[in-house]
Every structure is written in structure tokens, then in C-alpha cells.
N, C-alpha and C. Protein backbone atom coordinates (compact mmCIF):
# COMPACT_ATOMS: atom_id res chain seq x y z
N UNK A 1 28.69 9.26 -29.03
CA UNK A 1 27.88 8.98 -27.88
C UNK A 1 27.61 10.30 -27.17
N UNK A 2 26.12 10.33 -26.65
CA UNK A 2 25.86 11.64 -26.47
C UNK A 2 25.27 11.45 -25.31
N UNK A 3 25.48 12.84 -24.44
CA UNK A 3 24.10 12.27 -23.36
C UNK A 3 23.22 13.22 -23.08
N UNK A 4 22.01 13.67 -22.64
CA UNK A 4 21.25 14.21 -22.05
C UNK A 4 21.56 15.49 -21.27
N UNK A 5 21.01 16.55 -21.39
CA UNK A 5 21.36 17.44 -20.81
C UNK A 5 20.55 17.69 -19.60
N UNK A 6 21.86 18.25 -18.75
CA UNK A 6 20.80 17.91 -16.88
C UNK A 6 19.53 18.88 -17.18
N UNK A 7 18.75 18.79 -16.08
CA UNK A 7 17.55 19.90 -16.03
C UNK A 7 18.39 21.00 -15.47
N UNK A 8 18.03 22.50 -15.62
CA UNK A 8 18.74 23.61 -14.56
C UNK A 8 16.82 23.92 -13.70
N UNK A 9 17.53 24.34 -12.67
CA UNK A 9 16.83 24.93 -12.06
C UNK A 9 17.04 25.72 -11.08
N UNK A 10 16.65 25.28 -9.82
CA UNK A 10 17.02 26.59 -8.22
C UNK A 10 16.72 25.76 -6.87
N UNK A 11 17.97 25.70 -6.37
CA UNK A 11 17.32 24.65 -5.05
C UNK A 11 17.01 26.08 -4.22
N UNK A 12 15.38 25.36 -3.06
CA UNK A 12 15.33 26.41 -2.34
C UNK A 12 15.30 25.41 -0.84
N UNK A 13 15.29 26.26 0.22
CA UNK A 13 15.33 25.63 1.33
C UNK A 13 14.66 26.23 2.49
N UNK A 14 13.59 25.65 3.34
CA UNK A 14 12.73 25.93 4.06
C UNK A 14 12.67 25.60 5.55
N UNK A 15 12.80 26.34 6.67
CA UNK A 15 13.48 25.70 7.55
C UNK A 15 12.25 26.04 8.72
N UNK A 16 12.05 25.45 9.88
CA UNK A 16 10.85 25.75 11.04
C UNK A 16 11.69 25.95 11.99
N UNK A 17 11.28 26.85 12.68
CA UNK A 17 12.08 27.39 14.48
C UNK A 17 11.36 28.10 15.25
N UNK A 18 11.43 27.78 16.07
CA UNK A 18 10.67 28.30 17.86
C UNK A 18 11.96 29.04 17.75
N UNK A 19 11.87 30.47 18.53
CA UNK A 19 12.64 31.58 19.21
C UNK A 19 13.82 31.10 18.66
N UNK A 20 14.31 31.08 17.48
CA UNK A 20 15.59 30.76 16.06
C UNK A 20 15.98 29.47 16.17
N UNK A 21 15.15 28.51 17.67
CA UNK A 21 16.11 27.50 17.41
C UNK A 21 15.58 26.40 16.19
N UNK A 22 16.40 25.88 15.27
CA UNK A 22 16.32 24.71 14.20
C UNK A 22 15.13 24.03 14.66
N UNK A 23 14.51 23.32 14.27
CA UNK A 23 13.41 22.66 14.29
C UNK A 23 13.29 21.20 13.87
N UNK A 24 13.64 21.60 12.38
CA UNK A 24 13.64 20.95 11.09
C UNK A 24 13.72 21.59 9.70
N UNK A 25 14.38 21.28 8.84
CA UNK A 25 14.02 21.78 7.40
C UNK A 25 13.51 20.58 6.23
N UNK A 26 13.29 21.61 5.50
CA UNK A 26 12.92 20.79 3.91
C UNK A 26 14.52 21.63 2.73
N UNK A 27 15.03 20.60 1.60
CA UNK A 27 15.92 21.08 0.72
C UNK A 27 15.18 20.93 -0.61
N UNK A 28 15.19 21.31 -1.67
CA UNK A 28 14.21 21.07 -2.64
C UNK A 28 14.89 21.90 -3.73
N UNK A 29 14.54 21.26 -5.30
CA UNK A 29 15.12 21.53 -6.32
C UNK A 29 13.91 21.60 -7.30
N UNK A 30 13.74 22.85 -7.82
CA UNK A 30 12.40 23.45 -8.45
C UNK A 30 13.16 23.33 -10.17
N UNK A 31 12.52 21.91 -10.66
CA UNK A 31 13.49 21.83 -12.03
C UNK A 31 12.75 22.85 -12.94
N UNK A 32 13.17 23.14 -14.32
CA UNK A 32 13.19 23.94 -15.31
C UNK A 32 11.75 22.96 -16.07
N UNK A 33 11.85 21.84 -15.75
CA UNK A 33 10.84 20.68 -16.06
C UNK A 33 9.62 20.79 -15.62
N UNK A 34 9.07 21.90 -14.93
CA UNK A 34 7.85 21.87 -14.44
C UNK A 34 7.72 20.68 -12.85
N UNK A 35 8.96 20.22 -12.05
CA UNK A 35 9.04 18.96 -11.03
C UNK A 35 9.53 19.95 -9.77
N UNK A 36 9.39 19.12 -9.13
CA UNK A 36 10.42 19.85 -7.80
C UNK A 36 10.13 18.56 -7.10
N UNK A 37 11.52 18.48 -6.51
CA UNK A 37 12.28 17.37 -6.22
C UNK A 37 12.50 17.56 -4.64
N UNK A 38 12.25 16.96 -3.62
CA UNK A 38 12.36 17.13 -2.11
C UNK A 38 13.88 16.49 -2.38
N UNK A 39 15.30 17.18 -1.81
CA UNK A 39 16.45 17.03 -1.63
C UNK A 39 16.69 16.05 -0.11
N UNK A 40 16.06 17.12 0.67
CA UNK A 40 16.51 16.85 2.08
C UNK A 40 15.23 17.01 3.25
N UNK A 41 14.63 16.14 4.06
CA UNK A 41 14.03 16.95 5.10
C UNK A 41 14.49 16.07 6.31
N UNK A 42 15.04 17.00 7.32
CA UNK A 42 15.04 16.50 8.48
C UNK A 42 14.95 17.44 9.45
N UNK A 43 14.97 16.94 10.94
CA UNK A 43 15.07 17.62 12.01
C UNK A 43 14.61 16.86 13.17
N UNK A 44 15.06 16.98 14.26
CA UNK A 44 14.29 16.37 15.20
C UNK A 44 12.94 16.53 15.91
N UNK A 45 12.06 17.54 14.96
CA UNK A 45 10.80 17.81 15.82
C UNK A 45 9.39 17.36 14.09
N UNK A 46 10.20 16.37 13.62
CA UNK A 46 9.56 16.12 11.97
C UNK A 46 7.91 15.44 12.55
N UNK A 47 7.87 14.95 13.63
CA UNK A 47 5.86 15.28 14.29
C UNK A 47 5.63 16.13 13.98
N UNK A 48 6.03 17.12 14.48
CA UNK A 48 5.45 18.52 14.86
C UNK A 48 5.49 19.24 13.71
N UNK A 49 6.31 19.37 13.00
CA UNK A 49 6.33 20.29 11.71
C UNK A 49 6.72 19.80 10.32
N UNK A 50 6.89 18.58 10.22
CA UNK A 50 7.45 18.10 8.70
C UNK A 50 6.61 17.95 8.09
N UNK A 51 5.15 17.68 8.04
CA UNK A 51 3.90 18.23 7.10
C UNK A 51 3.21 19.29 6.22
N UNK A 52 3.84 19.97 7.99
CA UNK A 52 4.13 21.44 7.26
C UNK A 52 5.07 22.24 6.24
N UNK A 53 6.41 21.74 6.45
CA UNK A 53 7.31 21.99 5.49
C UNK A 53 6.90 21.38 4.34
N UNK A 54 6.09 20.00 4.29
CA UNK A 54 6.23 19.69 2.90
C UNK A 54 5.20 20.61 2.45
N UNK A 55 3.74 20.72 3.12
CA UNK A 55 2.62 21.64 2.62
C UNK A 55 3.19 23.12 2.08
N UNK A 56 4.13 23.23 2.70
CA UNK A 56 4.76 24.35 2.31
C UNK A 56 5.20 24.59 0.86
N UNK A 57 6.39 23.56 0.68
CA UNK A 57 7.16 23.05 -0.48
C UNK A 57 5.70 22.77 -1.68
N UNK A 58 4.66 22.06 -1.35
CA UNK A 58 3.62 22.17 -2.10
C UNK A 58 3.12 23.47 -2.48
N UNK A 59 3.07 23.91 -1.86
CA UNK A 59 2.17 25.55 -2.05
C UNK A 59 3.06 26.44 -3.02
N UNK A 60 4.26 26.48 -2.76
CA UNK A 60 5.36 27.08 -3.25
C UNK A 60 5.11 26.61 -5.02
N UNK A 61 5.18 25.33 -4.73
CA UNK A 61 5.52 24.42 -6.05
C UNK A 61 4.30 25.26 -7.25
N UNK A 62 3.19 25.43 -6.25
CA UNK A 62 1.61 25.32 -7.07
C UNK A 62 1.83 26.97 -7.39
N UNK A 63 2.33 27.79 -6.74
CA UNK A 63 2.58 29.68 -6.73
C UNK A 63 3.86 29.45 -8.09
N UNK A 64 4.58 28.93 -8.40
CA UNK A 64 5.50 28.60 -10.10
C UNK A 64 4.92 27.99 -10.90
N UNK A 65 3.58 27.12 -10.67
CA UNK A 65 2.61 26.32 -11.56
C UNK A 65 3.49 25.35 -12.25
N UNK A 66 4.04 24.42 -11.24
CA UNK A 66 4.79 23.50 -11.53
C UNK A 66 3.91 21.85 -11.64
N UNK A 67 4.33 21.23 -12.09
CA UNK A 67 3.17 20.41 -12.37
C UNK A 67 3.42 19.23 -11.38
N UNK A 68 4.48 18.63 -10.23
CA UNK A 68 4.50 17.81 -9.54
C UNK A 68 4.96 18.21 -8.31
N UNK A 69 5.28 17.33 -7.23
CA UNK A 69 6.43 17.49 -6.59
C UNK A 69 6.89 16.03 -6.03
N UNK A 70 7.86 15.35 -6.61
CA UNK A 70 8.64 14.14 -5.74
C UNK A 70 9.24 14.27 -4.40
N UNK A 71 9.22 13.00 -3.48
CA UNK A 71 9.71 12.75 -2.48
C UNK A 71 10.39 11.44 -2.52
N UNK A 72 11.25 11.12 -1.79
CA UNK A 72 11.82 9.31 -2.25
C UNK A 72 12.00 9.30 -0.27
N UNK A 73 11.97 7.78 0.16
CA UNK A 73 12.04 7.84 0.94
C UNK A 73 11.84 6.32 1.46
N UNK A 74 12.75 5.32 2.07
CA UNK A 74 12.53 3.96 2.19
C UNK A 74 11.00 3.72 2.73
N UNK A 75 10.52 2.33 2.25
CA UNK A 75 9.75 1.95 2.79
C UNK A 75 9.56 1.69 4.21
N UNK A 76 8.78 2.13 5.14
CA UNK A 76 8.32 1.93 6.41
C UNK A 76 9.15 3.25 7.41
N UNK A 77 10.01 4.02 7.07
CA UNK A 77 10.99 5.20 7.63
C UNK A 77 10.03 6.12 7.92
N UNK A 78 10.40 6.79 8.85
CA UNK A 78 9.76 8.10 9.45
C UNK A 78 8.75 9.08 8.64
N UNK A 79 9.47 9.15 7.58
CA UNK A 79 9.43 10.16 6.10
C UNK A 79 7.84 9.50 5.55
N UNK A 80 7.86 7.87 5.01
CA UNK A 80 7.10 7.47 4.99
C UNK A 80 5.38 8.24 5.27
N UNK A 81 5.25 7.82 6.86
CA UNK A 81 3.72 8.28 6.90
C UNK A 81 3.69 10.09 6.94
N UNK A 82 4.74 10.53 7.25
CA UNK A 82 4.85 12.57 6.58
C UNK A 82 4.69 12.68 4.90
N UNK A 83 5.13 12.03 4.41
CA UNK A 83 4.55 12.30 2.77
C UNK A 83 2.98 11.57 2.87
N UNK A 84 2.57 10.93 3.05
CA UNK A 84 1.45 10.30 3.09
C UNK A 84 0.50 11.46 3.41
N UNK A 85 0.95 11.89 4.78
CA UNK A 85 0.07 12.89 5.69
C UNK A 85 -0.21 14.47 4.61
N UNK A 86 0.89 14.24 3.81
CA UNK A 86 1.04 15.77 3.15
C UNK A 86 0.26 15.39 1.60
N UNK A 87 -0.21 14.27 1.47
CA UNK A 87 -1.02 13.91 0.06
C UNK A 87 -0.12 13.25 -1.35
N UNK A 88 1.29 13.10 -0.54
CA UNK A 88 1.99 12.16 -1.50
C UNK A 88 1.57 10.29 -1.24
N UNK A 89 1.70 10.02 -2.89
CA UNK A 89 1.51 8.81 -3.05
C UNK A 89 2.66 8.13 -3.40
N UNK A 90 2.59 6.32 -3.36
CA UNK A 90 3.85 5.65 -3.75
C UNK A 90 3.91 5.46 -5.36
């Protein structure tokens, strides 16, 4: 019995701040697979800038010529209409 070997890749992490303070970030895992995988995004100002982090995480993705990028995120949650806003679909 055999199994699958993980993907390797490089998590990177992207963070927004007014005068250093935290904002919000994005966590993200840029697989060996041509994917990149949204890990983590939070913060308490995710109006104001979590579009941006993902546009970010997009741009990044498209500068390695990676061919996707996933987000997971319950139905109807905050996260929800910010991937929407950033051109992710369900």
C-alpha cells in the first residue's frame, strides 16, 4: 500500500498596515503543481483591505505563471463576498 506524494512548495505571507499597525493578512501556499492555495486571511479591517490582499496573492500567483489560485471558505461568512469581490468563483 502506497500513497501519494505531498506537493512541495513555499508558503508566503502578505500582511496590510497603517503606521506598522496589523491590519490584516493573507497565508498562502504556492504548490510545485502550478496552484496556490489561500492558508489564512484575516484581520479586523478585511472591508478595507482583504481584496486587496487577495488581488495581491493573485498577481503574485500570475508573476510564477501558476495556473490557479484556491480559497475555501463557509457558505454565507465574511470571506464569502471578498473572494467574490476579488474574481473567485464557487
Amino acid at each position: 500500500m502506497g500513497c501519494a506524494p505531498a506537493e512541495s512548495g513555499e508558503y508566503r505571507m502578505l500582511s496590510a498596515r497603517i503606521a506598522g499597525e496589523l491590519l490584516a493578512f493573507v497565508i498562502f501556499f504556492m504548490q510545485s503543481d502550478g496552484i496556490a492555495s489561500i492558508v489564512d486571511l484575516f484581520g479586523d479591517c478585511m472591508a478595507d483591505v482583504g481584496t486587496a490582499l487577495l488581488d495581491a496573492v493573485i498577481e503574485m500567483s500570475r508573476g510564477q505563471n501558476l495556473q490557479a489560485v484556491h480559497g475555501f471558505c463557509s457558505e454565507g461568512s465574511e470571506l464569502d463576498h471578498l473572494f467574490q469581490s476579488a474574481g473567485f468563483r464557487p
